[in-house]
C-alpha atoms as a PDB file:
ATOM      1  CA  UNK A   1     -11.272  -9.051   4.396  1.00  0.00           C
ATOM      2  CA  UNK A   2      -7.950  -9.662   6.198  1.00  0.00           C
ATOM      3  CA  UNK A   3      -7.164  -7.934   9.439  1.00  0.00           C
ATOM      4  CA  UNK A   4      -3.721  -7.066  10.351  1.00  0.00           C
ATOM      5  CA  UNK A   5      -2.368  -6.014  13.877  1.00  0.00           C
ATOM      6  CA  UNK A   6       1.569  -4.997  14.557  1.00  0.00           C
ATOM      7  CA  UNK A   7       3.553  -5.289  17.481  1.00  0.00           C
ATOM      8  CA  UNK A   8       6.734  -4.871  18.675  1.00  0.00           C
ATOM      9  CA  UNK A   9       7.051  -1.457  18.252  1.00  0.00           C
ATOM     10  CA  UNK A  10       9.380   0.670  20.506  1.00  0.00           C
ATOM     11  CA  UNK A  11      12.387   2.933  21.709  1.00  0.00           C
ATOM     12  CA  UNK A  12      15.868   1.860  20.614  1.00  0.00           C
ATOM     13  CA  UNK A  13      19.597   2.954  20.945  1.00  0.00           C
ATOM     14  CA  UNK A  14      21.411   3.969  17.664  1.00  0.00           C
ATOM     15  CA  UNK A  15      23.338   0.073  16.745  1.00  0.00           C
ATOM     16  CA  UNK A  16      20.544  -1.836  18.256  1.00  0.00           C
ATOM     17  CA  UNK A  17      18.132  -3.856  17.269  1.00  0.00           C
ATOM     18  CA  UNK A  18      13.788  -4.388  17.720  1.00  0.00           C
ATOM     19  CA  UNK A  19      12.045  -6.980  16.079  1.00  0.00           C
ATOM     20  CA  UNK A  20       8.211  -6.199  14.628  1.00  0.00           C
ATOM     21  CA  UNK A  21       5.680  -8.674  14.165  1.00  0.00           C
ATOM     22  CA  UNK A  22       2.405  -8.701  12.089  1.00  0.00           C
ATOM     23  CA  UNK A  23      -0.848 -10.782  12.533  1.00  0.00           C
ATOM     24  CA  UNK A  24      -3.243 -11.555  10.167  1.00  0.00           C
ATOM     25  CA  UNK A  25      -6.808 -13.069  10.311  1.00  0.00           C
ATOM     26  CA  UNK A  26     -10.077 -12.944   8.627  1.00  0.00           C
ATOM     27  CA  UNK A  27      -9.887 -14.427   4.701  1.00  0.00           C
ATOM     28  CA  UNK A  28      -5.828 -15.822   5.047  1.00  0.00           C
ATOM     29  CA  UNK A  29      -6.309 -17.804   2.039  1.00  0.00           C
ATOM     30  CA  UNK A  30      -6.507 -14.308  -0.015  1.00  0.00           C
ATOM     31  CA  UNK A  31      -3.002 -13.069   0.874  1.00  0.00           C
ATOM     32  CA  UNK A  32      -0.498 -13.282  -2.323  1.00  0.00           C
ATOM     33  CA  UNK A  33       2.370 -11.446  -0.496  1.00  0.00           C
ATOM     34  CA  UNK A  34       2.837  -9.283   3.078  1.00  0.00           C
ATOM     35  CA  UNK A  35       5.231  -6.412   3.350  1.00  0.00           C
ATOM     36  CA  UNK A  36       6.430  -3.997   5.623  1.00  0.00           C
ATOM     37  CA  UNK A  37       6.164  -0.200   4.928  1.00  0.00           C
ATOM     38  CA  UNK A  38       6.925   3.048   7.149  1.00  0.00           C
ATOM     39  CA  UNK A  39       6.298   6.590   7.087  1.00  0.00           C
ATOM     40  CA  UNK A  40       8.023   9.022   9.212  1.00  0.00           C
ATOM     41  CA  UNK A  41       6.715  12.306  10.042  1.00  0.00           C
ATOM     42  CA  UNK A  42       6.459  14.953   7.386  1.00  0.00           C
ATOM     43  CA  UNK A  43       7.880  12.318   4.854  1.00  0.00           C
ATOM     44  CA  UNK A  44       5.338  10.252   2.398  1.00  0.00           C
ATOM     45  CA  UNK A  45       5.325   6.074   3.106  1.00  0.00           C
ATOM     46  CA  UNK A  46       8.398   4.430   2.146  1.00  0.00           C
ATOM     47  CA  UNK A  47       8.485   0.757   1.083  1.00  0.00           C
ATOM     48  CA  UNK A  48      10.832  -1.535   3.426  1.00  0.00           C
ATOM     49  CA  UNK A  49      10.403  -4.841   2.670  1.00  0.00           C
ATOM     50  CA  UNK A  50       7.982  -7.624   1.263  1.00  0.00           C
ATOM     51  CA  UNK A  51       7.477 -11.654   1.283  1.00  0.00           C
ATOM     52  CA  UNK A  52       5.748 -13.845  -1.242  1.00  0.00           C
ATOM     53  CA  UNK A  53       3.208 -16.842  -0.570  1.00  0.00           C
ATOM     54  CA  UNK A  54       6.462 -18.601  -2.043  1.00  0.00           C
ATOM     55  CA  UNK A  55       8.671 -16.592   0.664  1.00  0.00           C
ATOM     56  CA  UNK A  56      10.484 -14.396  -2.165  1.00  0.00           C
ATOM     57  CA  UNK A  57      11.233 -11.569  -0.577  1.00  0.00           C
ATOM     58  CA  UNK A  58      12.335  -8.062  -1.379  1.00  0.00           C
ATOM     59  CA  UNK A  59      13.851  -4.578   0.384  1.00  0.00           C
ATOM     60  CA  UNK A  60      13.876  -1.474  -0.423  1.00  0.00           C
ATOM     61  CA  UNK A  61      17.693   0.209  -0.728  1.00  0.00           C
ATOM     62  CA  UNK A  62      17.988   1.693   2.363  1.00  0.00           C
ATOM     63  CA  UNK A  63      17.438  -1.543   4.646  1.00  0.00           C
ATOM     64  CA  UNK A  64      19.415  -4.062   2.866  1.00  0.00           C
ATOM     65  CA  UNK A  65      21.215  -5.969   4.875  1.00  0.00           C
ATOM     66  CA  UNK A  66      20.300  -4.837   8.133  1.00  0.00           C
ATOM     67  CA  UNK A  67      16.393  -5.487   8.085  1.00  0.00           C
ATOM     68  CA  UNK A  68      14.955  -9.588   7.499  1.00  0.00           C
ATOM     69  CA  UNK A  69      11.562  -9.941   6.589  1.00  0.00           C
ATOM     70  CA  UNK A  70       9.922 -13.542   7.225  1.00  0.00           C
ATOM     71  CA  UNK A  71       7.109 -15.303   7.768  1.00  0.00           C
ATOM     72  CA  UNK A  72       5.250 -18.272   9.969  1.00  0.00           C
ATOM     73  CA  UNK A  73       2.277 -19.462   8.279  1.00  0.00           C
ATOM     74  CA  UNK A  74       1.271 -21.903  10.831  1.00  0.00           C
ATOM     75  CA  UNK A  75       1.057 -18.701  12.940  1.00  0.00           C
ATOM     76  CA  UNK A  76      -0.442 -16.605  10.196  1.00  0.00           C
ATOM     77  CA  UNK A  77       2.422 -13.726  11.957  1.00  0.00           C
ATOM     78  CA  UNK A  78       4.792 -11.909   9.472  1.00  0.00           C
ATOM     79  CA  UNK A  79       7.913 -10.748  11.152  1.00  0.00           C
ATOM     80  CA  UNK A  80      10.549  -7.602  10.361  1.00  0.00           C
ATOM     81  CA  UNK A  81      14.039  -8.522  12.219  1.00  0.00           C
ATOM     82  CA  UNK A  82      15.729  -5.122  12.028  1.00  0.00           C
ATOM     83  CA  UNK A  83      19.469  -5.008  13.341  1.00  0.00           C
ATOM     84  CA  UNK A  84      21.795  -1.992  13.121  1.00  0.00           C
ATOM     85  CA  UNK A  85      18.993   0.541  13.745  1.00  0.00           C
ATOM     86  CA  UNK A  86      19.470   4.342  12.287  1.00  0.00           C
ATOM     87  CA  UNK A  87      17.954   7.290  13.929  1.00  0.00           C
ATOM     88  CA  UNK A  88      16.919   7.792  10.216  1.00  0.00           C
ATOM     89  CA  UNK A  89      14.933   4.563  10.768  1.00  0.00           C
ATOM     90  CA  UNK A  90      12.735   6.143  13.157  1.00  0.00           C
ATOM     91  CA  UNK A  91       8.824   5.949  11.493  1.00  0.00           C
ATOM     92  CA  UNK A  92       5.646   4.205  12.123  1.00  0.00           C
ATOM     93  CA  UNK A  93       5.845   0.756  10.464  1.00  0.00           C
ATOM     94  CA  UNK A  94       2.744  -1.074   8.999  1.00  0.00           C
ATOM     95  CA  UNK A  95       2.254  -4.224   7.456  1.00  0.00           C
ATOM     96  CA  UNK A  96      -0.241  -4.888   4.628  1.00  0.00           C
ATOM     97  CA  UNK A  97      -1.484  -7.398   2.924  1.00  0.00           C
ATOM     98  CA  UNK A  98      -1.730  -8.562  -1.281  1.00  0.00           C
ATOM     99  CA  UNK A  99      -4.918  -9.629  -2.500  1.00  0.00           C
ATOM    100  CA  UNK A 100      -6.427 -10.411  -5.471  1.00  0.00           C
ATOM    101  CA  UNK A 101      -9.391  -8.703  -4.528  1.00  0.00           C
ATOM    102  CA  UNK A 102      -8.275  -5.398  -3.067  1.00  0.00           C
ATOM    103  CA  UNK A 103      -4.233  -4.786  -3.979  1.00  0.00           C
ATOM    104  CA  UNK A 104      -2.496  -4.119  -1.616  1.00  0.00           C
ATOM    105  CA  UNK A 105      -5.010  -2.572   0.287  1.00  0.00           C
ATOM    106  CA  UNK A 106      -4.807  -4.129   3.992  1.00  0.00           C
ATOM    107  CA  UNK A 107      -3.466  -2.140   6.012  1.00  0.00           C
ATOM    108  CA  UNK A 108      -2.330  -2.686  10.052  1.00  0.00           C
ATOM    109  CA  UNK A 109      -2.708   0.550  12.477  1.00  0.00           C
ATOM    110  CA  UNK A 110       0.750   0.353  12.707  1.00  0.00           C
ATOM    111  CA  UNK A 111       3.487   0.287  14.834  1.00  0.00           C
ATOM    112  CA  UNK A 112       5.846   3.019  16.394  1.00  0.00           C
ATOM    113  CA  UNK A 113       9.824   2.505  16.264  1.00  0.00           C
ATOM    114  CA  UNK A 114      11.863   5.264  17.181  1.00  0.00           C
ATOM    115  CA  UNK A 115      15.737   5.334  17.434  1.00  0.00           C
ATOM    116  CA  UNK A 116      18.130   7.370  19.834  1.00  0.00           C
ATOM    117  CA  UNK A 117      21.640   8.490  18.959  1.00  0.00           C
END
């Protein structure tokens, strides 16, 4: 199994920017890919961004070019670098994990972000 824990979370100003990280232990050699996905309330998860083994990465339409997903390995952390926050932004974010085994079916507690105008 692979456990995931995000932090960074928190309350930002309309223009600003908060940077989320993800940790992941347990079975590390599993993991195919990591992404980023949110879910704000009364609206079903949206997909924000993911990462590769290879460090391809991907975003979904409404955070290109302001959001920068990345990853240390040597720190087993994922990171989400999000600049030019929009109060439309606001959501809990999660990370998860790809696996052979179980999809993408890891899943983090997640992490709160919520933006100000």
């Amino acid at each position: 199994q692979v456990h995931l824990v995000e932090s960074g979370g928190g309350l930002v100003q309309a223009g600003g920017s908060l940077t989320l990280s993800c940790a992941a232990s347990g079975r590390i050699f599993s993991i195919n890919a990591m992404g980023w996905y949110r879910q704000a309330p009364g609206k079903q998860r949206e997909y924000v961004a993911e990462i590769t083994s290879g460090g391809t990465t991907n975003y979904g339409d409404s955070v290109k070019g302001r959001f920068t997903i990345s990853r240390d390995n040597a720190k087993n952390t994922m990171y989400l670098q999000m600049t030019n926050l929009k109060v439309e932004d606001t959501a809990v974010y999660y990370c998860s994990a790809l696996t052979v085994a179980a999809g993408w079916g890891s899943w983090g507690q997640g992490t709160q972000v919520t933006v100000s105008s």
